[in-house]
PDB file of N, CA and C in Angstrom:
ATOM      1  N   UNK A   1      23.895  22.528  13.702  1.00  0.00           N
ATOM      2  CA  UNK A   1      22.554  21.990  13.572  1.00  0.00           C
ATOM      3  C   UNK A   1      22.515  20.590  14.207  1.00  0.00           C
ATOM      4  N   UNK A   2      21.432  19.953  14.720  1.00  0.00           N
ATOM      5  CA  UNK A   2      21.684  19.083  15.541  1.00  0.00           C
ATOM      6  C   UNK A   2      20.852  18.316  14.514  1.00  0.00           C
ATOM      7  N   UNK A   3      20.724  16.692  15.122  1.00  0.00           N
ATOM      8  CA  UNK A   3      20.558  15.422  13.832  1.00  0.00           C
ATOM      9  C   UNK A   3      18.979  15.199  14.562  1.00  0.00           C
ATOM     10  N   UNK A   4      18.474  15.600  13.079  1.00  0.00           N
ATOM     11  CA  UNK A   4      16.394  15.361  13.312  1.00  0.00           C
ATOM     12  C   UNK A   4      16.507  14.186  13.947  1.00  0.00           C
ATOM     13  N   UNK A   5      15.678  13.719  14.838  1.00  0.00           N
ATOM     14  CA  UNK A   5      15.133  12.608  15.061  1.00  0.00           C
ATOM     15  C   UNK A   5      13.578  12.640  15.438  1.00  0.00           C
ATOM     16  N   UNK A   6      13.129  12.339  13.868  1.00  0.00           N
ATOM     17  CA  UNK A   6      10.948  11.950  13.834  1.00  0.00           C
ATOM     18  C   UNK A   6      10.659  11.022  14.986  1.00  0.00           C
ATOM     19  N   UNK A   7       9.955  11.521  15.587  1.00  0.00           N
ATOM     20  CA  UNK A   7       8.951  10.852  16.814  1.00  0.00           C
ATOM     21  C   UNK A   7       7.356  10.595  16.099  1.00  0.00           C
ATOM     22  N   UNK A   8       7.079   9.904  15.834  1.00  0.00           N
ATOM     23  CA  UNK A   8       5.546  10.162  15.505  1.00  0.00           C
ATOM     24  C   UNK A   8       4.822   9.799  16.282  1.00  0.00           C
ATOM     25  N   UNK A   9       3.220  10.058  16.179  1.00  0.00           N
ATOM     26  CA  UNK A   9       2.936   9.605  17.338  1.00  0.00           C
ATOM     27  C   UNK A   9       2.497   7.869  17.196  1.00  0.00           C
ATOM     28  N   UNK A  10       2.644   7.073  18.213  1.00  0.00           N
ATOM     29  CA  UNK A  10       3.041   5.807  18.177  1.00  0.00           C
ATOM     30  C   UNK A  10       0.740   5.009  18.606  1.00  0.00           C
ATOM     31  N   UNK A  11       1.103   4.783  16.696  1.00  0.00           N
ATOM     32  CA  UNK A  11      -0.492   4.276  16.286  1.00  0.00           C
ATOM     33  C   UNK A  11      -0.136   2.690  16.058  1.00  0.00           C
ATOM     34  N   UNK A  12       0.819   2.058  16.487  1.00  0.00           N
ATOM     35  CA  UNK A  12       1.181   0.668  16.134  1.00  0.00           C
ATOM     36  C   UNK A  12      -0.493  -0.212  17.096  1.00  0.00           C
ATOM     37  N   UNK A  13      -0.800   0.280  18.212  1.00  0.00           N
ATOM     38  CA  UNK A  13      -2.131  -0.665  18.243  1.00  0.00           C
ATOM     39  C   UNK A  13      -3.437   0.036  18.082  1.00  0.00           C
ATOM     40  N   UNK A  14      -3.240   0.810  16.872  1.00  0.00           N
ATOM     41  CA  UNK A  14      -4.603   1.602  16.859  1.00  0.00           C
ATOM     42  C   UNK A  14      -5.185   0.477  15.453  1.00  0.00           C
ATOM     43  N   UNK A  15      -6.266   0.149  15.788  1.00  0.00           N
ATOM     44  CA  UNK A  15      -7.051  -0.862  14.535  1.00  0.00           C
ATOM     45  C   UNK A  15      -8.394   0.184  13.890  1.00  0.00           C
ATOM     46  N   UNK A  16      -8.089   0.713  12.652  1.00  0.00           N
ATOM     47  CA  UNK A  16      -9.432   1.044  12.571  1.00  0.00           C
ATOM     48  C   UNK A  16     -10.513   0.368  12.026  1.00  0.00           C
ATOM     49  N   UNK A  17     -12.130   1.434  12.391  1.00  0.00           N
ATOM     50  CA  UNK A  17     -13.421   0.574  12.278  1.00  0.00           C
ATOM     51  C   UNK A  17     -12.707   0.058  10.697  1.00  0.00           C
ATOM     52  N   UNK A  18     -14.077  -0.855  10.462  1.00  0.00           N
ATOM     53  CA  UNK A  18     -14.234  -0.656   8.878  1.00  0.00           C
ATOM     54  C   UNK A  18     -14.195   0.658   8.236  1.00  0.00           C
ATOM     55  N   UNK A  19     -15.276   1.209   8.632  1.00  0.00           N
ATOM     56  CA  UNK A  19     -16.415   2.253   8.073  1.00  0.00           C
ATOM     57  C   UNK A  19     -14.849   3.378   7.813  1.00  0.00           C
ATOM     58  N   UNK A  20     -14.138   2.993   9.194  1.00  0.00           N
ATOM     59  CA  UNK A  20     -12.773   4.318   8.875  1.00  0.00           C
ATOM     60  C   UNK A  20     -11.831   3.718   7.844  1.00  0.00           C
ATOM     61  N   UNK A  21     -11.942   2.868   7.416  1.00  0.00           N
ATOM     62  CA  UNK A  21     -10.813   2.431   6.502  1.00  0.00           C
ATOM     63  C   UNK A  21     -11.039   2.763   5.296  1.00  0.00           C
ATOM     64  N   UNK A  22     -12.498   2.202   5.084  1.00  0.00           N
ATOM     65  CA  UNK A  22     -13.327   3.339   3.614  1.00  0.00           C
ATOM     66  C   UNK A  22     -13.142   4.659   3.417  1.00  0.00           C
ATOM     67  N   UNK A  23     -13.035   5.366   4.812  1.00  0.00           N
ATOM     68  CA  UNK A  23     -12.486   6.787   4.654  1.00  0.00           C
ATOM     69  C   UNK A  23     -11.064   6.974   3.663  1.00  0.00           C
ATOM     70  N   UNK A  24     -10.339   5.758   4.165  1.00  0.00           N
ATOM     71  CA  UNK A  24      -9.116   6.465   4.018  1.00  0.00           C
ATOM     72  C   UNK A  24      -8.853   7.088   2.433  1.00  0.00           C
ATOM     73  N   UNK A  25      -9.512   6.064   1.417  1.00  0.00           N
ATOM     74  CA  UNK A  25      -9.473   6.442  -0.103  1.00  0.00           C
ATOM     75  C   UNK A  25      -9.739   7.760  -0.203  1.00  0.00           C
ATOM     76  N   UNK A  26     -11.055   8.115   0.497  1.00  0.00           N
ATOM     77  CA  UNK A  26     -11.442   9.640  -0.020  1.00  0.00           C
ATOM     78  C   UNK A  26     -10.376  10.764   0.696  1.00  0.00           C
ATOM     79  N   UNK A  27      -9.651  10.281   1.969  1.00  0.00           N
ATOM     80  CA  UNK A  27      -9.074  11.159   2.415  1.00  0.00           C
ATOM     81  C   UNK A  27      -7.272  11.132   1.434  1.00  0.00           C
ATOM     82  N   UNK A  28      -6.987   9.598   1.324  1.00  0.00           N
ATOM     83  CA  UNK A  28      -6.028   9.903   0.213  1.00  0.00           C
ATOM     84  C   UNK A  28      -6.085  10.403  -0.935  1.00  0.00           C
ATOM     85  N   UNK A  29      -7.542  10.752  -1.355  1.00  0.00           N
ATOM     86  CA  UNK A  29      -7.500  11.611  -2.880  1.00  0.00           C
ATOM     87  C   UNK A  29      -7.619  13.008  -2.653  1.00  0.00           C
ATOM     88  N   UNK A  30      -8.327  13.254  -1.498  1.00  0.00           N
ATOM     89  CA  UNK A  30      -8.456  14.574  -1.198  1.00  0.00           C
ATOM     90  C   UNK A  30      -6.808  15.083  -0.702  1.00  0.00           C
ATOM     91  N   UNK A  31      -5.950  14.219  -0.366  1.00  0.00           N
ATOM     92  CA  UNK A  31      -4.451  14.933   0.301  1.00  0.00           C
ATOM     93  C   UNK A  31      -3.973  14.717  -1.200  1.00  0.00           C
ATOM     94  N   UNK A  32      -4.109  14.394  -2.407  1.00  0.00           N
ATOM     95  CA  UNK A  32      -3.248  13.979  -3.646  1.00  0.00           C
ATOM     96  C   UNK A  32      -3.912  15.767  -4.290  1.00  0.00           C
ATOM     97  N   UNK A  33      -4.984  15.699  -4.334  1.00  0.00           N
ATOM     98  CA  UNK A  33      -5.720  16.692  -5.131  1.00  0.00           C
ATOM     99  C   UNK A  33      -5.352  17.880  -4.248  1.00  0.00           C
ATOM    100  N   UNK A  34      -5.316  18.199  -3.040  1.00  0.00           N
ATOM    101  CA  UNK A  34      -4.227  19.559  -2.177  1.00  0.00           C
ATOM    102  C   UNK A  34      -2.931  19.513  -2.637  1.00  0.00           C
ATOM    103  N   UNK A  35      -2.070  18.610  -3.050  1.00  0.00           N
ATOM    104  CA  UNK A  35      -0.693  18.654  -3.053  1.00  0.00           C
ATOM    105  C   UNK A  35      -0.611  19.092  -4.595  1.00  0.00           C
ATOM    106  N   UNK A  36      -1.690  18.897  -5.396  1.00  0.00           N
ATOM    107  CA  UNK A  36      -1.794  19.106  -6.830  1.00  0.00           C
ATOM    108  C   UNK A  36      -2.165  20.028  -6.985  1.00  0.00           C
ATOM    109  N   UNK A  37      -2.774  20.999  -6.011  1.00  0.00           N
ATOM    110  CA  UNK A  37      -3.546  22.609  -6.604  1.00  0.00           C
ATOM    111  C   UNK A  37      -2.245  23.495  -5.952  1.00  0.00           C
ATOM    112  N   UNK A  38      -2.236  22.861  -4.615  1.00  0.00           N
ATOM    113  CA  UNK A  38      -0.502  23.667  -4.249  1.00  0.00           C
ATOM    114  C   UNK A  38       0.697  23.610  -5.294  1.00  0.00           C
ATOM    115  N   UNK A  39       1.111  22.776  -5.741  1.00  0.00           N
ATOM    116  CA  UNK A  39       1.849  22.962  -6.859  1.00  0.00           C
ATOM    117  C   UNK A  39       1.480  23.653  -8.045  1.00  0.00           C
ATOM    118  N   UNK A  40      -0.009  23.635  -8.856  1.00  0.00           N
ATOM    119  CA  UNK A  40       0.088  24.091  -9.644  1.00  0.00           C
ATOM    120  C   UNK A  40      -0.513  25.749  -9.348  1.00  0.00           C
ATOM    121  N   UNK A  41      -0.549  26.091  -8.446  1.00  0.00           N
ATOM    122  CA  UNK A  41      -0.657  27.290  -7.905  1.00  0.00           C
ATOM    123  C   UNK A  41       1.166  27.936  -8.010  1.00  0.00           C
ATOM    124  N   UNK A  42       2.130  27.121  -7.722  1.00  0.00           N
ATOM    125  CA  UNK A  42       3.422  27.600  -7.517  1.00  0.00           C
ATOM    126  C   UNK A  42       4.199  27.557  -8.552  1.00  0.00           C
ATOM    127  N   UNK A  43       3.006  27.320 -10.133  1.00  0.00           N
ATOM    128  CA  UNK A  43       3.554  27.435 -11.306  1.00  0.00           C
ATOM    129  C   UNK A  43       3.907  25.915 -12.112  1.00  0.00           C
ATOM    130  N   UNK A  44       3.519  25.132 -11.222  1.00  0.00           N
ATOM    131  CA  UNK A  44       4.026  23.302 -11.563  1.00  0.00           C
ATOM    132  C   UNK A  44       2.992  22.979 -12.741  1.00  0.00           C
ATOM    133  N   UNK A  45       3.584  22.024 -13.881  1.00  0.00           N
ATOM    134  CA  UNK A  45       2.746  21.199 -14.460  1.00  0.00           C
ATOM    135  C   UNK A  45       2.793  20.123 -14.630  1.00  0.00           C
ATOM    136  N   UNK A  46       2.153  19.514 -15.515  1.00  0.00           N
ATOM    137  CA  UNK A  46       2.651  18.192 -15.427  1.00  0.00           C
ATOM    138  C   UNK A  46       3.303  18.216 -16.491  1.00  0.00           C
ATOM    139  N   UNK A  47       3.833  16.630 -16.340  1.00  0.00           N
ATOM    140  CA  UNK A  47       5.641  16.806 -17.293  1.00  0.00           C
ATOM    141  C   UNK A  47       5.855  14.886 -17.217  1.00  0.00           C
ATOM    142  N   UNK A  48       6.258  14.556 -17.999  1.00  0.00           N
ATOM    143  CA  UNK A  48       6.599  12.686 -18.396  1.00  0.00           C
ATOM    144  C   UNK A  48       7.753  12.553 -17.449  1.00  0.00           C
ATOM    145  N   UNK A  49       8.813  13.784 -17.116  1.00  0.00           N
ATOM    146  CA  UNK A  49       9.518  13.298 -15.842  1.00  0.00           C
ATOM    147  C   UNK A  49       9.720  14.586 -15.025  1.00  0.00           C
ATOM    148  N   UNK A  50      10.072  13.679 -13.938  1.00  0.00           N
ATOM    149  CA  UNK A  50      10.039  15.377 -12.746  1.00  0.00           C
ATOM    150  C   UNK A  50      11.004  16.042 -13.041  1.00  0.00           C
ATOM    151  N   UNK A  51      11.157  17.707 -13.101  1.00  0.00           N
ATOM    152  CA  UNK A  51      12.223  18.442 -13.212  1.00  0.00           C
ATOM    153  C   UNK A  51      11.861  19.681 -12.588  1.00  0.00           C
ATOM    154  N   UNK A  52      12.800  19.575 -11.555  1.00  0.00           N
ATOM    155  CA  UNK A  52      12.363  20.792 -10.734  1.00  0.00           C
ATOM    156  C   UNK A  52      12.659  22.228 -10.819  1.00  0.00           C
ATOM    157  N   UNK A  53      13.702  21.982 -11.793  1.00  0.00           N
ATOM    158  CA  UNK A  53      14.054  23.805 -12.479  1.00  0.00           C
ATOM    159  C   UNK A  53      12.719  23.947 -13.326  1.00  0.00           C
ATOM    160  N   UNK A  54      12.292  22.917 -13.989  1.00  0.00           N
ATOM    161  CA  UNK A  54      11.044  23.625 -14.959  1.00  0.00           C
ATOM    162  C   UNK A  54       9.803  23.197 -14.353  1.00  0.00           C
ATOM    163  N   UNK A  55       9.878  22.862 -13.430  1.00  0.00           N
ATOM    164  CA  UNK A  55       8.804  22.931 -12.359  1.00  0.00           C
ATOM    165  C   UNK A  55       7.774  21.687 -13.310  1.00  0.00           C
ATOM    166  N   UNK A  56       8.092  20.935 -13.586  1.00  0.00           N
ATOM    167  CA  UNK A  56       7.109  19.794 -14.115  1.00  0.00           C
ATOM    168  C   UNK A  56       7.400  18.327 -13.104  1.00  0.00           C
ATOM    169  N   UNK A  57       5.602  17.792 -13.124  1.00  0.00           N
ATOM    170  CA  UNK A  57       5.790  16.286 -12.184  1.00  0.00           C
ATOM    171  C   UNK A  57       5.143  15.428 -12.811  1.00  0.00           C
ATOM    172  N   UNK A  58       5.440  14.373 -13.173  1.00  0.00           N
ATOM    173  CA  UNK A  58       4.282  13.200 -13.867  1.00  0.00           C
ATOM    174  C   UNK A  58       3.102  13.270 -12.852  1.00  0.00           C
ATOM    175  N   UNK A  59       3.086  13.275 -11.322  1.00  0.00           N
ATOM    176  CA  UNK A  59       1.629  12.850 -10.855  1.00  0.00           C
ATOM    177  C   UNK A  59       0.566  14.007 -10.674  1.00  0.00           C
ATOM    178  N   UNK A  60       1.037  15.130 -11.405  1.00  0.00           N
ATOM    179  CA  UNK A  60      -0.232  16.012 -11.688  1.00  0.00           C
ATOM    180  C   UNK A  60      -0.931  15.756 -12.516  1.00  0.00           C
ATOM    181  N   UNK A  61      -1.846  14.780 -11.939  1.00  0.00           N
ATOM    182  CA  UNK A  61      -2.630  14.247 -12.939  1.00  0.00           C
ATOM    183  C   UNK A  61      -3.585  13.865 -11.902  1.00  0.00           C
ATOM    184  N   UNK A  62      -5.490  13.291 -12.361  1.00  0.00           N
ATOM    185  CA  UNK A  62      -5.938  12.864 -11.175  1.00  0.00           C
ATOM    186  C   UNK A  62      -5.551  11.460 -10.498  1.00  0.00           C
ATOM    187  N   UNK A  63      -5.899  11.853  -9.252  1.00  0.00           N
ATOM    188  CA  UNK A  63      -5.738  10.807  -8.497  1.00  0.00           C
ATOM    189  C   UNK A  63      -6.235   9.173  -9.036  1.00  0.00           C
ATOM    190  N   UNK A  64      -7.046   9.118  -9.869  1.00  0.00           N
ATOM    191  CA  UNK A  64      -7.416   8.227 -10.309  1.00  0.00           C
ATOM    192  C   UNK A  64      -6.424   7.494 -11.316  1.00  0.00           C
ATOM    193  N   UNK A  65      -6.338   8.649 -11.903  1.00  0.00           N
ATOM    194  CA  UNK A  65      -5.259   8.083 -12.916  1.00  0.00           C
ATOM    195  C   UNK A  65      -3.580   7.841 -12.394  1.00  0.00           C
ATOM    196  N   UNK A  66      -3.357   7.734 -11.120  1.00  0.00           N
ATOM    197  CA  UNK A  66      -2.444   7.451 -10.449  1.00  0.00           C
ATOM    198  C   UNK A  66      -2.031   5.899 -10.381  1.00  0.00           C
ATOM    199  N   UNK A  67      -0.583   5.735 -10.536  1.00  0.00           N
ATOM    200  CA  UNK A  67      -0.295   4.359 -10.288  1.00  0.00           C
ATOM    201  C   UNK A  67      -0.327   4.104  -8.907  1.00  0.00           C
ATOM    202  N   UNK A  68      -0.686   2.333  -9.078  1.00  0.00           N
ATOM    203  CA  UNK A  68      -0.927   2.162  -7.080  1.00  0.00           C
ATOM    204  C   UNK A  68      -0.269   2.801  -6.035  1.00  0.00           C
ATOM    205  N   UNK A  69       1.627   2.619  -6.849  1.00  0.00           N
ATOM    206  CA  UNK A  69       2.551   2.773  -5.859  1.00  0.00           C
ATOM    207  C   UNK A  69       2.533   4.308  -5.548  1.00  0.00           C
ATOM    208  N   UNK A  70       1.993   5.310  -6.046  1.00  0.00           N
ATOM    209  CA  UNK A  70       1.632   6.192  -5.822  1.00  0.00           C
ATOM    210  C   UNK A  70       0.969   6.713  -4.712  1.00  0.00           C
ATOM    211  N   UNK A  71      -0.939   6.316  -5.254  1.00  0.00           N
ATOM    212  CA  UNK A  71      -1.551   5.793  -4.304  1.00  0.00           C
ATOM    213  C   UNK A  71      -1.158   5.739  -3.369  1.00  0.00           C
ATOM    214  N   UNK A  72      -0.661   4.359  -3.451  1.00  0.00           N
ATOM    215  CA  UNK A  72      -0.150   3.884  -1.736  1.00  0.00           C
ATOM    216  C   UNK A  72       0.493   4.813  -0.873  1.00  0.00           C
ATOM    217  N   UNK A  73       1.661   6.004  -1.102  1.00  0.00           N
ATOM    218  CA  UNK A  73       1.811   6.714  -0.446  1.00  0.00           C
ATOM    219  C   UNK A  73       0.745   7.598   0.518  1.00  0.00           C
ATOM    220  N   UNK A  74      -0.378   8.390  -0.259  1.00  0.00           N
ATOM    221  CA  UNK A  74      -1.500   9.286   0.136  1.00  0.00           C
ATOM    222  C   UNK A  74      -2.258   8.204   1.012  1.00  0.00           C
ATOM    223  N   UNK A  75      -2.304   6.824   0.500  1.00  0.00           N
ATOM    224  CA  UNK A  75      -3.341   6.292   1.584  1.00  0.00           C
ATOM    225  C   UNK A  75      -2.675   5.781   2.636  1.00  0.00           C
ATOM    226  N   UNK A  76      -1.283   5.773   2.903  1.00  0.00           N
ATOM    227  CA  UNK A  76      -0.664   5.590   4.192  1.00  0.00           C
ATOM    228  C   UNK A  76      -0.779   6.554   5.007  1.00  0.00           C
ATOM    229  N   UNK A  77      -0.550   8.013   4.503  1.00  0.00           N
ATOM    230  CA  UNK A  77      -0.749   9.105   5.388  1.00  0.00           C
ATOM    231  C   UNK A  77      -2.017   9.376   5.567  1.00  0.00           C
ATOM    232  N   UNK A  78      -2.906   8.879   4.864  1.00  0.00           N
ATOM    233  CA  UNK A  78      -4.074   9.262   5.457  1.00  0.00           C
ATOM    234  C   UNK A  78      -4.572   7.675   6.713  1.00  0.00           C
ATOM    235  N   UNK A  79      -3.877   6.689   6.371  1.00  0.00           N
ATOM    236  CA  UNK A  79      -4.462   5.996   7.427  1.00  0.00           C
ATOM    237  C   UNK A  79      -3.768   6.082   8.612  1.00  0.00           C
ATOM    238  N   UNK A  80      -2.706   6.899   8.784  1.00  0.00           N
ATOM    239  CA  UNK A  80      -2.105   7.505   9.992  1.00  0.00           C
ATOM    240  C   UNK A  80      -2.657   8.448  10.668  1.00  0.00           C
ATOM    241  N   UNK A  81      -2.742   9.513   9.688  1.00  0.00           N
ATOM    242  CA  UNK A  81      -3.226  10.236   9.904  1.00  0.00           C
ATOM    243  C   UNK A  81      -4.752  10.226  10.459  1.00  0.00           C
ATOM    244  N   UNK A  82      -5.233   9.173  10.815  1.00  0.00           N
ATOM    245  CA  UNK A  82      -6.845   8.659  11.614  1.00  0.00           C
ATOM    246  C   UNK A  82      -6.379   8.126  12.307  1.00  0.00           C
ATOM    247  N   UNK A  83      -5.286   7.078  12.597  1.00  0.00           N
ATOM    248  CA  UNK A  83      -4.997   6.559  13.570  1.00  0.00           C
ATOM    249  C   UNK A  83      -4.306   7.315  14.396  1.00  0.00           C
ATOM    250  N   UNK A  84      -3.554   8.344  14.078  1.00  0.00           N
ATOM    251  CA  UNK A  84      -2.982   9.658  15.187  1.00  0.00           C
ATOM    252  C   UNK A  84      -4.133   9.911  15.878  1.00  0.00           C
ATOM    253  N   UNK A  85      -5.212  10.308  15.090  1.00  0.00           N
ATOM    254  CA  UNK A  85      -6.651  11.353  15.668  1.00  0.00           C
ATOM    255  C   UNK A  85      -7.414  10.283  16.727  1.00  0.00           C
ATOM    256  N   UNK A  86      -7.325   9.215  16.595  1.00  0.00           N
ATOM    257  CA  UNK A  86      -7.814   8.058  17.239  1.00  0.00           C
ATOM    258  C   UNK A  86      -7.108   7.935  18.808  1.00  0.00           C
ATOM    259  N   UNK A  87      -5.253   7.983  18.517  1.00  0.00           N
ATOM    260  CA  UNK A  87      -4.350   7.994  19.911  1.00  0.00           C
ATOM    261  C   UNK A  87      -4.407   8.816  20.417  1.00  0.00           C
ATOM    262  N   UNK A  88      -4.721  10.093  19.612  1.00  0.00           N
ATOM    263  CA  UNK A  88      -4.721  11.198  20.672  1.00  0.00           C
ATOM    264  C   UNK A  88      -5.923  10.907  21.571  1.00  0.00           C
ATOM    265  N   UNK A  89      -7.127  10.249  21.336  1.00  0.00           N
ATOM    266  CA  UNK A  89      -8.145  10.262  22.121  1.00  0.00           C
ATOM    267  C   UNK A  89      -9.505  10.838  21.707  1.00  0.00           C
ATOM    268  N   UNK A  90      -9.328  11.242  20.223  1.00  0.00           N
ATOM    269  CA  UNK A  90     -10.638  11.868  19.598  1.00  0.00           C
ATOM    270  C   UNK A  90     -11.435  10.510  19.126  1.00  0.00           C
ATOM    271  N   UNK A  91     -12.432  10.657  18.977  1.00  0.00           N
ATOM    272  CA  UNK A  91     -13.437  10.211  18.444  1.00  0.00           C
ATOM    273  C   UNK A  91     -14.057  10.169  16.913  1.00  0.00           C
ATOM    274  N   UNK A  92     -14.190  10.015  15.922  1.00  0.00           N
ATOM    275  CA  UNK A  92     -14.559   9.651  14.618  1.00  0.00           C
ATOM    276  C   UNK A  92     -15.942   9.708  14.299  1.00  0.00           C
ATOM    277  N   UNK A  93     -16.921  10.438  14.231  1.00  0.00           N
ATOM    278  CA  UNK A  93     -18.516   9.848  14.156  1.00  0.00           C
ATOM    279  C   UNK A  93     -19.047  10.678  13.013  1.00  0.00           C
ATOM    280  N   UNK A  94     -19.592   9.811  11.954  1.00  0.00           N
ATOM    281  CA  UNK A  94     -19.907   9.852  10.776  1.00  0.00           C
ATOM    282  C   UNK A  94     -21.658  11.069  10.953  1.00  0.00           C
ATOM    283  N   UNK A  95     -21.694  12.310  10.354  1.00  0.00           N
ATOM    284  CA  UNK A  95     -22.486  12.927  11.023  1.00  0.00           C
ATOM    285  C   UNK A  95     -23.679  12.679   9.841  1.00  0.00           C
TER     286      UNK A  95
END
């Protein structure tokens, strides 16, 4: 097997609008609340600590009720995840 090496795509001078940065909350709750119906679709609940034989996670819970550092994960990928869509050359327009 040969040794991964992640390329992402390179958003270091992508600045977004305002208006896209406000996005990013709703798009980090909406990627927290997918990762939470996928799990509990695959039998997961929530649980005070993670254990993956009994399939329990503390952050199945809502997004709201999430600690920042949490948070902060979903809203990094989602503000990449606009700034990818941005390098590739797409456009953003609020319909």
């Amino acid at each position: 097997m040969t040794q991964y090496d992640p390329k992402p795509i390179d958003t270091a001078l992508i600045h977004l609008p305002t208006d896209l940065v406000g996005l990013t909350e709703q798009l980090a709750e909406n990627a927290h609340d997918n990762w939470a119906k996928l799990r509990m679709s695959q039998g997961w609940s929530w649980g005070h600590q993670r254990d993956d034989a009994a399939k329990l996670h503390p952050d199945l819970i809502p997004y709201s009720d999430l600690p920042d550092s949490e948070k902060d994960y979903d809203r990094q990928s989602a503000m990449e995840t606009l700034k990818a869509i941005i390098a590739l050359g797409y456009k953003i327009e609020r319909v």
